[in-house]
PDB file of N, CA and C in Angstrom:
ATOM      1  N   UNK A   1      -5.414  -6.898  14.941  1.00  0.00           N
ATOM      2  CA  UNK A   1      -4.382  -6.992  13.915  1.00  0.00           C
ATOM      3  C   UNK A   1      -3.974  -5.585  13.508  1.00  0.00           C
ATOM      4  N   UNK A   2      -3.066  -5.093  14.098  1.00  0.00           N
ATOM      5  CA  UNK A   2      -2.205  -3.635  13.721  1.00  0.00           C
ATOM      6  C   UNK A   2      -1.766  -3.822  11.976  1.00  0.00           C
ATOM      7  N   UNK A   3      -1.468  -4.588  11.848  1.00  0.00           N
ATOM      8  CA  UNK A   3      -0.631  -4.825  10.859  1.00  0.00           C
ATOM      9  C   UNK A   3      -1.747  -4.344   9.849  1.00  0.00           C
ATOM     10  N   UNK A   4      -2.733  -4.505   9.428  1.00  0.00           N
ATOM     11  CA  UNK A   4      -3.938  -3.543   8.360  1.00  0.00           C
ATOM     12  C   UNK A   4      -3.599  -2.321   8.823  1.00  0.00           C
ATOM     13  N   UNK A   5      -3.895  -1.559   9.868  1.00  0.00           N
ATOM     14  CA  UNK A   5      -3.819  -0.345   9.835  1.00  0.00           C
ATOM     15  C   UNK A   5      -1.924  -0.103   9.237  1.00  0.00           C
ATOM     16  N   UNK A   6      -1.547  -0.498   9.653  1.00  0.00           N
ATOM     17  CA  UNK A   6       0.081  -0.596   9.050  1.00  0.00           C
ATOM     18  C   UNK A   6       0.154  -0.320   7.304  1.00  0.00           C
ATOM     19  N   UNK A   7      -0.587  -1.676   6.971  1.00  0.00           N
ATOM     20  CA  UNK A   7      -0.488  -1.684   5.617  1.00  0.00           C
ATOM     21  C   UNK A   7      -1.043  -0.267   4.824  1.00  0.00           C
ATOM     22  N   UNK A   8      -2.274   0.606   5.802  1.00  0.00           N
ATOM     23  CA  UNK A   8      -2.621   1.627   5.085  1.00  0.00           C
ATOM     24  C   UNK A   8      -2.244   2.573   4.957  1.00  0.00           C
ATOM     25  N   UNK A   9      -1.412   2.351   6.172  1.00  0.00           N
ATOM     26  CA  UNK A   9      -0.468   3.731   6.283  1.00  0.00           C
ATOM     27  C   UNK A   9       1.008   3.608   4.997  1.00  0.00           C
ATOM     28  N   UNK A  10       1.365   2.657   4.787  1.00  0.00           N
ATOM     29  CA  UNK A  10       1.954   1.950   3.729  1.00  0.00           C
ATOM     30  C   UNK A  10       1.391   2.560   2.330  1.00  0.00           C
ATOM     31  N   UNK A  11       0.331   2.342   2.001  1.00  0.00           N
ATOM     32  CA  UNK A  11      -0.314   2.607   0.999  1.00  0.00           C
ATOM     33  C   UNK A  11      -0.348   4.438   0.440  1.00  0.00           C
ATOM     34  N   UNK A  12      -0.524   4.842   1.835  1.00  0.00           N
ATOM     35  CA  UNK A  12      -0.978   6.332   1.609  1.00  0.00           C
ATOM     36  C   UNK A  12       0.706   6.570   1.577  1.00  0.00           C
ATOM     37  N   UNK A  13       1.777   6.480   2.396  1.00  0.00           N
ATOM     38  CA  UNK A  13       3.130   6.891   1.882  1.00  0.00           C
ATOM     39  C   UNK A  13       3.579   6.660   1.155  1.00  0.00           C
ATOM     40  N   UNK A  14       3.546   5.526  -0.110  1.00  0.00           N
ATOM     41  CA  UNK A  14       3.298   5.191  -1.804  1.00  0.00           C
ATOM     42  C   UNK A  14       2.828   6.252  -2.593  1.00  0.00           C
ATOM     43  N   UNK A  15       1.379   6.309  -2.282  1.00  0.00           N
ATOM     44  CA  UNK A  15       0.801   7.071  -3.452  1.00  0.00           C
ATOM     45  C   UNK A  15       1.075   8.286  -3.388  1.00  0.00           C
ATOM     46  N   UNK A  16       1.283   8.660  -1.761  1.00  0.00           N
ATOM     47  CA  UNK A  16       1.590  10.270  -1.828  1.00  0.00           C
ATOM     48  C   UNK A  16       3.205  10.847  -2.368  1.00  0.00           C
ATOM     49  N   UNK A  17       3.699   9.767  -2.402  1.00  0.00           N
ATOM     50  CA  UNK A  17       5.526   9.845  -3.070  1.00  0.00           C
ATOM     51  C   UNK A  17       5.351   9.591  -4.794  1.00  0.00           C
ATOM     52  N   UNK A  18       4.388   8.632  -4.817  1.00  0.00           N
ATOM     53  CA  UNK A  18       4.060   8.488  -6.268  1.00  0.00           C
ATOM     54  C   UNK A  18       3.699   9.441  -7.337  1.00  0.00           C
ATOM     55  N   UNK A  19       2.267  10.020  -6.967  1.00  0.00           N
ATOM     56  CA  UNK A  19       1.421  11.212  -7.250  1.00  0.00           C
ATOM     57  C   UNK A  19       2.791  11.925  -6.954  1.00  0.00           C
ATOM     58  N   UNK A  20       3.507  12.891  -6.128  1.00  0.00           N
ATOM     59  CA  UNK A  20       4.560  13.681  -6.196  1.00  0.00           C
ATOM     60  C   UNK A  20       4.998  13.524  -7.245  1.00  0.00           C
ATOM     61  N   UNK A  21       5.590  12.354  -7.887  1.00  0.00           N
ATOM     62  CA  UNK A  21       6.613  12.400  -8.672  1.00  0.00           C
ATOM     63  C   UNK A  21       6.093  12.076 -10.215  1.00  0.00           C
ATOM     64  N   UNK A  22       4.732  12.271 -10.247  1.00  0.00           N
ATOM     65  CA  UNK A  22       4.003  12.300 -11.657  1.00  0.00           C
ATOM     66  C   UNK A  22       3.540  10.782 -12.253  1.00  0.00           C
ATOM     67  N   UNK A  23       4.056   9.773 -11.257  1.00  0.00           N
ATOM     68  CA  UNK A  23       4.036   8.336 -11.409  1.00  0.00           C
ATOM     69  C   UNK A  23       2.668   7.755 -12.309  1.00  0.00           C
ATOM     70  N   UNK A  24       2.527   6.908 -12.246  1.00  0.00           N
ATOM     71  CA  UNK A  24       1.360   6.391 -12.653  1.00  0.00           C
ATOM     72  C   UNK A  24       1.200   4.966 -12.111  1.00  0.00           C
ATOM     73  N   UNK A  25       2.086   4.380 -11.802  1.00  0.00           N
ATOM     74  CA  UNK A  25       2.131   3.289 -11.613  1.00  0.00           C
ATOM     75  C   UNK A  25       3.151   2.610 -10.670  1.00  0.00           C
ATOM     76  N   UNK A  26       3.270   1.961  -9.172  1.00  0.00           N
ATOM     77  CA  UNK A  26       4.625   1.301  -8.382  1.00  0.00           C
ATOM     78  C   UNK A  26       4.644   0.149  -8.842  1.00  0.00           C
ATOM     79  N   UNK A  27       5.807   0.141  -9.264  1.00  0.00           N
ATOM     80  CA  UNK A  27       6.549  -1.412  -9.518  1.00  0.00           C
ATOM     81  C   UNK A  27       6.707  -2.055  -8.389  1.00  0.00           C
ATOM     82  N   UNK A  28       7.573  -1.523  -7.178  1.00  0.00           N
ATOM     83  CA  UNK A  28       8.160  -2.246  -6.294  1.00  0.00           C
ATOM     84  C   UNK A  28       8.382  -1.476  -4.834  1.00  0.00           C
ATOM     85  N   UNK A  29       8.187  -1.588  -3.882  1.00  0.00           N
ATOM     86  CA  UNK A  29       7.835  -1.686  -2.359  1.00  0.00           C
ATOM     87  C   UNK A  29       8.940  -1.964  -1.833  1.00  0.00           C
ATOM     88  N   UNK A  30       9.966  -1.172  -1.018  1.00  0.00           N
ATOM     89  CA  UNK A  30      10.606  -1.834   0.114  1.00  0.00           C
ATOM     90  C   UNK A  30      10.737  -0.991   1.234  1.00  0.00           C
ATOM     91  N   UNK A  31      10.342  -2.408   2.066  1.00  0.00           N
ATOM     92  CA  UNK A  31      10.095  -2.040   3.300  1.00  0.00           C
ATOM     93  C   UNK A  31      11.053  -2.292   4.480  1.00  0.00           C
ATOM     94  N   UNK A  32      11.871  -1.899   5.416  1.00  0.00           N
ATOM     95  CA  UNK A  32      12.731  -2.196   6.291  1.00  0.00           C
ATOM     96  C   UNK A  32      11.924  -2.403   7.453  1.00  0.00           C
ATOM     97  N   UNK A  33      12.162  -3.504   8.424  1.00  0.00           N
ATOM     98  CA  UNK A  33      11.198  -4.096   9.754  1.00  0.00           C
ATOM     99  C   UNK A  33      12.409  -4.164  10.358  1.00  0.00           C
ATOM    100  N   UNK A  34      12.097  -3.912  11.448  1.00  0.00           N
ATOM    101  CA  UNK A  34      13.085  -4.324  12.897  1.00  0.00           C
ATOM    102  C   UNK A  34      12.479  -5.653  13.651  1.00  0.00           C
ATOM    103  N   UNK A  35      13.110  -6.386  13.626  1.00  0.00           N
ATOM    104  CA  UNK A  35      13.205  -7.200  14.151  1.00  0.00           C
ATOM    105  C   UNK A  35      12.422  -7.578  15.408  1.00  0.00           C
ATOM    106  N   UNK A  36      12.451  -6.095  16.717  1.00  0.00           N
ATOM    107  CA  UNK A  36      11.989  -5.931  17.765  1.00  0.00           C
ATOM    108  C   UNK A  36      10.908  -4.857  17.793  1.00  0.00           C
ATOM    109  N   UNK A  37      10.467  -5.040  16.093  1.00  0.00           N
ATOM    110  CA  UNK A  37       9.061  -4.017  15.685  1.00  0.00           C
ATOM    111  C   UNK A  37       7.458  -4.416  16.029  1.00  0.00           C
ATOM    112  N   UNK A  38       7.528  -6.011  16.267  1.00  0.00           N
ATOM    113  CA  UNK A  38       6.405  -6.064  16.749  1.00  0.00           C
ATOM    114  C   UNK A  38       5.281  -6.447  15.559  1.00  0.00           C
ATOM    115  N   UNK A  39       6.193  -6.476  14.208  1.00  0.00           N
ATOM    116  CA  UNK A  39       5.307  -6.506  13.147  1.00  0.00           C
ATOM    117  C   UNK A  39       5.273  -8.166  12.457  1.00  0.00           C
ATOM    118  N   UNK A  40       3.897  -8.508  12.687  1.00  0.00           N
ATOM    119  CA  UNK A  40       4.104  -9.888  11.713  1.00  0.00           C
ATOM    120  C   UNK A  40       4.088  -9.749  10.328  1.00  0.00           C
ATOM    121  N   UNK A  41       5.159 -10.060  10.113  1.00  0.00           N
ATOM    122  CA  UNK A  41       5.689  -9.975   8.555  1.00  0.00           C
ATOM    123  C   UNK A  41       4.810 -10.432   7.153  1.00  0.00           C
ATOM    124  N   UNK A  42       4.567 -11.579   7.871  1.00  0.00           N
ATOM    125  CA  UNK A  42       3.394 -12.690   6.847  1.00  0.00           C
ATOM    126  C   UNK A  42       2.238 -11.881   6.780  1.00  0.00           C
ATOM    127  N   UNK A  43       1.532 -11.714   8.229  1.00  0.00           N
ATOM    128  CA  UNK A  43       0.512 -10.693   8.233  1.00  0.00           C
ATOM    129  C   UNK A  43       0.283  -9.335   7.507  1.00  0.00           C
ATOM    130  N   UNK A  44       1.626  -8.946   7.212  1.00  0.00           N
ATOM    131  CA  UNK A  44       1.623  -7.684   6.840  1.00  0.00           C
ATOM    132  C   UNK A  44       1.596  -7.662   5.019  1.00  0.00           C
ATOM    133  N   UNK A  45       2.241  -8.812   4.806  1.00  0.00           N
ATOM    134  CA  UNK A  45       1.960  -9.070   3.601  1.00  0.00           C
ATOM    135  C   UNK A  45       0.849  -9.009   2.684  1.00  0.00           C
ATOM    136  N   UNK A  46       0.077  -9.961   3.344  1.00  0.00           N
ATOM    137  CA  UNK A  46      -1.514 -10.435   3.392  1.00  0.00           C
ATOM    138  C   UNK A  46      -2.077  -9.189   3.629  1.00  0.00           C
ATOM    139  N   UNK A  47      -2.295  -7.930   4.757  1.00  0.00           N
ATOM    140  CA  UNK A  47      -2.636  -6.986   4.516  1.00  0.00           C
ATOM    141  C   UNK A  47      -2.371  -6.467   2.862  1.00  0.00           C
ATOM    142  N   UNK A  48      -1.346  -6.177   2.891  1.00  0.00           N
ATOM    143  CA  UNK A  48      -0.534  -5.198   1.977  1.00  0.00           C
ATOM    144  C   UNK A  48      -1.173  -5.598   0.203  1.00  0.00           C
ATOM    145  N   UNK A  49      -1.168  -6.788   0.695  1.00  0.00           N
ATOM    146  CA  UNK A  49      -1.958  -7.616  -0.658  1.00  0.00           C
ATOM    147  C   UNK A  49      -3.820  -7.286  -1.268  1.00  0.00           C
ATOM    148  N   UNK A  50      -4.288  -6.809   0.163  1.00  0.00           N
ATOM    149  CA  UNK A  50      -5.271  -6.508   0.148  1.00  0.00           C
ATOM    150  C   UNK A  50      -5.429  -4.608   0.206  1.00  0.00           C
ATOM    151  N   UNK A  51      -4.904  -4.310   0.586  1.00  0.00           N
ATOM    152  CA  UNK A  51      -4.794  -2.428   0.639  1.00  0.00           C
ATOM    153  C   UNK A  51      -4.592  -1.933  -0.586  1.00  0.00           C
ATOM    154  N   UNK A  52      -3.444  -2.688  -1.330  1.00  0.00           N
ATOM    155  CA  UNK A  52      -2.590  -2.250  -2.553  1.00  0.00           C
ATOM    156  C   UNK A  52      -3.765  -2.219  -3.476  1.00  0.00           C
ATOM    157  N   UNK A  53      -4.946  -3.518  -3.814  1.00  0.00           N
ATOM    158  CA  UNK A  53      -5.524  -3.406  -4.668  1.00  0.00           C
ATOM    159  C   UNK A  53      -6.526  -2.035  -5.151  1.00  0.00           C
ATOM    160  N   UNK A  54      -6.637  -1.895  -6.185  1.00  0.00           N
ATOM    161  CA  UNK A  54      -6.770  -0.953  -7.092  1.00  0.00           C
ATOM    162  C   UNK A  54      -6.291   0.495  -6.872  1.00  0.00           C
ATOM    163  N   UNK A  55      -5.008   0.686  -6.148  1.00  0.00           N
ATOM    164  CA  UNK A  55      -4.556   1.872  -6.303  1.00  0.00           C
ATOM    165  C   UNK A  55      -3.403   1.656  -7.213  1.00  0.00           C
ATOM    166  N   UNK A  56      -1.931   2.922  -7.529  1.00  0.00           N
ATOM    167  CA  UNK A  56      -1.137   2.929  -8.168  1.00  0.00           C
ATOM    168  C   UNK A  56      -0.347   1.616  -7.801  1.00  0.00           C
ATOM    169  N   UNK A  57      -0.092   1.129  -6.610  1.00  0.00           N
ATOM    170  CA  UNK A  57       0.561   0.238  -6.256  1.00  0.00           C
ATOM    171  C   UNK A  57      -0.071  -1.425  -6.293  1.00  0.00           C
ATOM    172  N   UNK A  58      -1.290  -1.694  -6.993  1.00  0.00           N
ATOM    173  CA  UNK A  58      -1.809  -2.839  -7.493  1.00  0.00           C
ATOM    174  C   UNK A  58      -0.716  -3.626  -8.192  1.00  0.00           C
ATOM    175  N   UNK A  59      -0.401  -4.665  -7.878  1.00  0.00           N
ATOM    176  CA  UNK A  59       0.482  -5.905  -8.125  1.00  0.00           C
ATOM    177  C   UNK A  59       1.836  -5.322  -7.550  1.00  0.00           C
ATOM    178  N   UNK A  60       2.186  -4.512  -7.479  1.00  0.00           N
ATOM    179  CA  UNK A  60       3.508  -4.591  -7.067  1.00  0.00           C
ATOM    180  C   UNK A  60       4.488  -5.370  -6.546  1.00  0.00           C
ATOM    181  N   UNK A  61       5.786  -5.468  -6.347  1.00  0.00           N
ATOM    182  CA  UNK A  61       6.376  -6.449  -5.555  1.00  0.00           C
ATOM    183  C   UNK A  61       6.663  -5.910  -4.304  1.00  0.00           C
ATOM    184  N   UNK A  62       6.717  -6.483  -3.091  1.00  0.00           N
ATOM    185  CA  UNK A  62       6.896  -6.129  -2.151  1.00  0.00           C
ATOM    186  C   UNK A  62       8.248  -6.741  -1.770  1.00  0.00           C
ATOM    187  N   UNK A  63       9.399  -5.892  -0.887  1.00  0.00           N
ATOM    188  CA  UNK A  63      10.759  -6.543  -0.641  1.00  0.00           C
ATOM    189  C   UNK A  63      10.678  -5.922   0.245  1.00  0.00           C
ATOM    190  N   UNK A  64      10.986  -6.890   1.643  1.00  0.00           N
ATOM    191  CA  UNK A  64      11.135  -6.498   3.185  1.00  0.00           C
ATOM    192  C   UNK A  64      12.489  -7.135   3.390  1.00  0.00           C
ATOM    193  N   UNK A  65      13.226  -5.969   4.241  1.00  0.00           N
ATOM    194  CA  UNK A  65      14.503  -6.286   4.647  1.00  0.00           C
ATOM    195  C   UNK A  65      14.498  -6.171   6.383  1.00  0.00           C
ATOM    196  N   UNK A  66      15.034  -6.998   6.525  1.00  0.00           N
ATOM    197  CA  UNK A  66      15.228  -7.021   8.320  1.00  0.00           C
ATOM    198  C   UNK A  66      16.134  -6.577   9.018  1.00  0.00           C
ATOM    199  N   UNK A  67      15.747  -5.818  10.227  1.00  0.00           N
ATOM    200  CA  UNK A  67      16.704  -4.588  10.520  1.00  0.00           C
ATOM    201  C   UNK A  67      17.009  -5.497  11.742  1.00  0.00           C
ATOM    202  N   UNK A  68      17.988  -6.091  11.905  1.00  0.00           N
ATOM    203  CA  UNK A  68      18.306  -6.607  13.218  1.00  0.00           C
ATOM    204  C   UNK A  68      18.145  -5.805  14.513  1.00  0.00           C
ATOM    205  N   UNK A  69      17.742  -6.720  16.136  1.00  0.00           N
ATOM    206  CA  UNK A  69      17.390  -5.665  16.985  1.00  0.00           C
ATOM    207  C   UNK A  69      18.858  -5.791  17.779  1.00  0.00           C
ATOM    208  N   UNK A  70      18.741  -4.375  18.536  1.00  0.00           N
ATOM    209  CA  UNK A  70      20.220  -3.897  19.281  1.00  0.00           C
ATOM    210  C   UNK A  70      19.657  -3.649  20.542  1.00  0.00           C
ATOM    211  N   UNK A  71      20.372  -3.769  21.238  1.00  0.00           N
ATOM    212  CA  UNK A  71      20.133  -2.820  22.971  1.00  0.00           C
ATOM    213  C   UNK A  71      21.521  -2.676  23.470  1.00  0.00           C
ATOM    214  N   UNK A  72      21.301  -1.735  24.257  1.00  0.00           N
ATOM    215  CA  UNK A  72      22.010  -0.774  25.329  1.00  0.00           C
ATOM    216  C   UNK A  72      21.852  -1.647  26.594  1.00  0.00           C
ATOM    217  N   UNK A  73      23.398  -2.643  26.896  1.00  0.00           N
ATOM    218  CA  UNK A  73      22.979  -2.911  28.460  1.00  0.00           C
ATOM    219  C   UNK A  73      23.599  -1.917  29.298  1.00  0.00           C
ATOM    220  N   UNK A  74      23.058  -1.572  30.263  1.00  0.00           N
ATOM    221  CA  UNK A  74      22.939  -0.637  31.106  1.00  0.00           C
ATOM    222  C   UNK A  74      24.393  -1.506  31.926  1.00  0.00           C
ATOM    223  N   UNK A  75      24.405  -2.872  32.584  1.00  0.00           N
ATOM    224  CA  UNK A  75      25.571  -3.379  32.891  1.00  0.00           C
ATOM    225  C   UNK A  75      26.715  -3.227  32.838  1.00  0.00           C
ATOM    226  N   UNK A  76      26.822  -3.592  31.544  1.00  0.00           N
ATOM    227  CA  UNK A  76      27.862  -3.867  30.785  1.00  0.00           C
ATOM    228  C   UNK A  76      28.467  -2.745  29.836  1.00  0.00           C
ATOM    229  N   UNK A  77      27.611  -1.316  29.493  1.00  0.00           N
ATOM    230  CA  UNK A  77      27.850  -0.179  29.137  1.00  0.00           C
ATOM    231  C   UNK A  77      28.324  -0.469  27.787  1.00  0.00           C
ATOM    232  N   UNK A  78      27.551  -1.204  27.050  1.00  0.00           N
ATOM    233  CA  UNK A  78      27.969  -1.449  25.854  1.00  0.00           C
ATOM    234  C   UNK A  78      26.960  -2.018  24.745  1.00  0.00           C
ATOM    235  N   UNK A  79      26.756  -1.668  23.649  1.00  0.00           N
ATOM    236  CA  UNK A  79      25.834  -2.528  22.486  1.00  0.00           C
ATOM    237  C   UNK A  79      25.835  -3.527  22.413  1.00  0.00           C
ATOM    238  N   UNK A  80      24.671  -4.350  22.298  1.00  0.00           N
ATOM    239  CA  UNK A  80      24.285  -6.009  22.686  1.00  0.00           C
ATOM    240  C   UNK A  80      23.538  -5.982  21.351  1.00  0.00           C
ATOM    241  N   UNK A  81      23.503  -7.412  20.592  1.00  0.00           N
ATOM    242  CA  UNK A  81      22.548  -7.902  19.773  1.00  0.00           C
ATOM    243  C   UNK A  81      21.768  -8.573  20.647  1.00  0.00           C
ATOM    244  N   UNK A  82      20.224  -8.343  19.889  1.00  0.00           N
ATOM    245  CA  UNK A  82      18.858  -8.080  20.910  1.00  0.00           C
ATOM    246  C   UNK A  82      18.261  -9.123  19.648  1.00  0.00           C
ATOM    247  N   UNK A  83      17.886 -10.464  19.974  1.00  0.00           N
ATOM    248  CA  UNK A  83      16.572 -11.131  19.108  1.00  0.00           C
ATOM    249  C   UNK A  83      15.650 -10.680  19.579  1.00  0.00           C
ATOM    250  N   UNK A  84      14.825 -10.690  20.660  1.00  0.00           N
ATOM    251  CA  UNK A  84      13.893 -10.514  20.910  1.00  0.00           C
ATOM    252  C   UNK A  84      13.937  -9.335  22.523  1.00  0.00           C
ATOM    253  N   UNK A  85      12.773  -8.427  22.340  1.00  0.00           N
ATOM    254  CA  UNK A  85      12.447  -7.837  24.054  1.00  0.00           C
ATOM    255  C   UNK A  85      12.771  -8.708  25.024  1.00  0.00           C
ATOM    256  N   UNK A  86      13.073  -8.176  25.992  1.00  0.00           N
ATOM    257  CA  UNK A  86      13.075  -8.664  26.797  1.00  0.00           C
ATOM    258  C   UNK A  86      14.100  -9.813  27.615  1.00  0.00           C
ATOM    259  N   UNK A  87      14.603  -9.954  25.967  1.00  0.00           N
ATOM    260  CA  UNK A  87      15.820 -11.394  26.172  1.00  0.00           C
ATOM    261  C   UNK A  87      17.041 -10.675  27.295  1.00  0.00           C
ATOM    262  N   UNK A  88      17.452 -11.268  27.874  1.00  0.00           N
ATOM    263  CA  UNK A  88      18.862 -10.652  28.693  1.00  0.00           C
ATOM    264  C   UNK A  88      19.830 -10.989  27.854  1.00  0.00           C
ATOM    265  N   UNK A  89      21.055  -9.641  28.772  1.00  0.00           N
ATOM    266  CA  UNK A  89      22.339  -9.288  28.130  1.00  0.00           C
ATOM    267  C   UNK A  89      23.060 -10.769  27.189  1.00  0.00           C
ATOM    268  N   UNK A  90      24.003 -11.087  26.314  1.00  0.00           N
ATOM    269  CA  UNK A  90      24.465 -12.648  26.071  1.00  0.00           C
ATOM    270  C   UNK A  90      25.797 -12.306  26.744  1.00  0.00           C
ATOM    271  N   UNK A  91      26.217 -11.058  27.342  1.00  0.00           N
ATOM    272  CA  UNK A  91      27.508 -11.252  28.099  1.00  0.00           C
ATOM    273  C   UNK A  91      27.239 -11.277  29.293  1.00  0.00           C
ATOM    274  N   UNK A  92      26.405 -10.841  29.938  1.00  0.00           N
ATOM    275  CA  UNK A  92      26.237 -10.787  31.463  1.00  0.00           C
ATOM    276  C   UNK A  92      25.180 -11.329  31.920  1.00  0.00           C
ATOM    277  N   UNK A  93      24.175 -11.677  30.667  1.00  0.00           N
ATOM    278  CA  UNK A  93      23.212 -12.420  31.757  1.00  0.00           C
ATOM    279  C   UNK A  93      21.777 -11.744  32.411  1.00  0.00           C
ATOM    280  N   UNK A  94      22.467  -9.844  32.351  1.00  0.00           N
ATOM    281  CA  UNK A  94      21.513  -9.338  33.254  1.00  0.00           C
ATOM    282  C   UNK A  94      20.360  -9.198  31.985  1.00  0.00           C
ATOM    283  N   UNK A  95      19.359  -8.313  32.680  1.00  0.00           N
ATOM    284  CA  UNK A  95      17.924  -8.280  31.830  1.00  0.00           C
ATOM    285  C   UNK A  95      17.810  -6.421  31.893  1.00  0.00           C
ATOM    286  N   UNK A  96      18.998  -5.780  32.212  1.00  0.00           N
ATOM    287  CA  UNK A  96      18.687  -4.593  31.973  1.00  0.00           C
ATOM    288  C   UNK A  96      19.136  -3.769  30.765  1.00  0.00           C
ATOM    289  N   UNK A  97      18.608  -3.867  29.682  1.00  0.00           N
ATOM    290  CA  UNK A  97      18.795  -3.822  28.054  1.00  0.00           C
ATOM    291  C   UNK A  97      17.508  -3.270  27.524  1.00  0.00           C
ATOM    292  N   UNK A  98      17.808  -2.107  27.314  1.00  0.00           N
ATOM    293  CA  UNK A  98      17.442  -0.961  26.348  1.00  0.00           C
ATOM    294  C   UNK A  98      17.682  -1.476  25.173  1.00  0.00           C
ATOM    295  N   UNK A  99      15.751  -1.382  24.107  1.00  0.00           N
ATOM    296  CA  UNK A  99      16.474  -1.819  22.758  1.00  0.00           C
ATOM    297  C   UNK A  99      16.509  -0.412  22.277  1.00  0.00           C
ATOM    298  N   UNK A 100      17.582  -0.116  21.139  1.00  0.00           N
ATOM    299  CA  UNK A 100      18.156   1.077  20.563  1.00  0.00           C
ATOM    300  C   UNK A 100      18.241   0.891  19.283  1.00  0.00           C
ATOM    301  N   UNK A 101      17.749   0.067  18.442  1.00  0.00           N
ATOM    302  CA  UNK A 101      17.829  -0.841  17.499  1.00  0.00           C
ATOM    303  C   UNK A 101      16.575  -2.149  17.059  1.00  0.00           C
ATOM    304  N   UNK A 102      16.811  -1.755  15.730  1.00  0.00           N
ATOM    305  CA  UNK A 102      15.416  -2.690  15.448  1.00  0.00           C
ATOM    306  C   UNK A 102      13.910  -2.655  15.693  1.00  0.00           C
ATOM    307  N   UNK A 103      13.550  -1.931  15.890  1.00  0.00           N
ATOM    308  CA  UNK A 103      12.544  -1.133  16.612  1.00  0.00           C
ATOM    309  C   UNK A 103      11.366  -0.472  15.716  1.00  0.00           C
ATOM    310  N   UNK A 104      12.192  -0.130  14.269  1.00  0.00           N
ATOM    311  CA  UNK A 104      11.739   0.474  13.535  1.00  0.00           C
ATOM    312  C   UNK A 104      10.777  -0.185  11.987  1.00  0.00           C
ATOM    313  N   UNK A 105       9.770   0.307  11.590  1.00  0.00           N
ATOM    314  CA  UNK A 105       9.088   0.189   9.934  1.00  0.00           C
ATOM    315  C   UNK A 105       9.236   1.227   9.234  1.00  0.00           C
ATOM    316  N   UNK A 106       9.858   1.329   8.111  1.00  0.00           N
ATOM    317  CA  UNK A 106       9.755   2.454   6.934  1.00  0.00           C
ATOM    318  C   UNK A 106      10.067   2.314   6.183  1.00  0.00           C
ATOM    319  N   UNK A 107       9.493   2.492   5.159  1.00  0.00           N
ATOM    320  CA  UNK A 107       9.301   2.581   4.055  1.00  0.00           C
ATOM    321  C   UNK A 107      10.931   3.397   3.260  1.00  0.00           C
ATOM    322  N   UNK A 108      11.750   2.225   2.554  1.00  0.00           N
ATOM    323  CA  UNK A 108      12.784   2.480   2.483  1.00  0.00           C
ATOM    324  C   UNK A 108      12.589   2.973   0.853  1.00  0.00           C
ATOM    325  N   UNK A 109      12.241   2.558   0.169  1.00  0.00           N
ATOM    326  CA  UNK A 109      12.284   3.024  -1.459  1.00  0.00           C
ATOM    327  C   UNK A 109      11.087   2.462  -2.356  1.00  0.00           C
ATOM    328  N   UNK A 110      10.847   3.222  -3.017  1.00  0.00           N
ATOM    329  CA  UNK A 110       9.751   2.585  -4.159  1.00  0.00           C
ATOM    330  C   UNK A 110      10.303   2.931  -5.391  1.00  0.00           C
ATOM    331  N   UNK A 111       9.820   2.142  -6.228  1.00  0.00           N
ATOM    332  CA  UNK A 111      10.207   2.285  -7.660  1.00  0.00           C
ATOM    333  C   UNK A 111       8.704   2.304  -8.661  1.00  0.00           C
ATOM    334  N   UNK A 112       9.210   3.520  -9.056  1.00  0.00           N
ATOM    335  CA  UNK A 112       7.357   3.620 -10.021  1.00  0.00           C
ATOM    336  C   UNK A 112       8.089   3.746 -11.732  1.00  0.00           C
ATOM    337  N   UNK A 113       6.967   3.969 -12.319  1.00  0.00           N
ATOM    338  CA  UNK A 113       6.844   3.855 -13.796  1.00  0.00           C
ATOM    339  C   UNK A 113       6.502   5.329 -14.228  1.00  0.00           C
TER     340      UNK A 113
END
């Protein structure tokens, strides 16, 4: 399960933005996932639920936004919406698609006290 080590790395880019900014306390967590990130969402939750406790970020809310996935077909020389790896082109069919998009986790904003 990646997704714990995920969540800690989560945790430590919180407190270390937090502590920076004299905080004492995170209200609120958001997180951007790609789609074609590989990350179970639920899972990550459930981590996140368990990491958070007793640091600045204890109870917080967590808000995950979904970064839709993209690829590059090589075919068709043009940007494709990508649900999943691996899926082929929806105009051509072929399976040679670079994802360029969605791909990504980070930590988009926190809100402290």
């Amino acid at each position: 399960m990646h997704e714990m080590s995920l969540a800690e790395s989560v945790r430590g880019i919180v407190e270390d933005a937090a502590t920076a900014q004299g905080a004492t306390r995170v209200r609120t967590i958001v997180l951007e996932i790609g789609e074609l990130s590989s990350v179970e969402v639920e899972a990550l939750r459930f981590c996140l639920d368990v990491v958070l406790r007793d640091s600045l970020a204890d109870g917080a809310t967590i808000e995950i936004e979904a970064v839709a996935g993209v690829g590059w077909c090589l075919a068709c020389d043009r940007s494709v919406p990508l649900a999943q790896r691996y899926d082929p082109c929806p105009h051509c069919g072929g399976y040679q698609v670079r994802p360029t998009g969605g791909t990504e986790m980070r930590v988009k904003e926190i809100e402290v006290d």
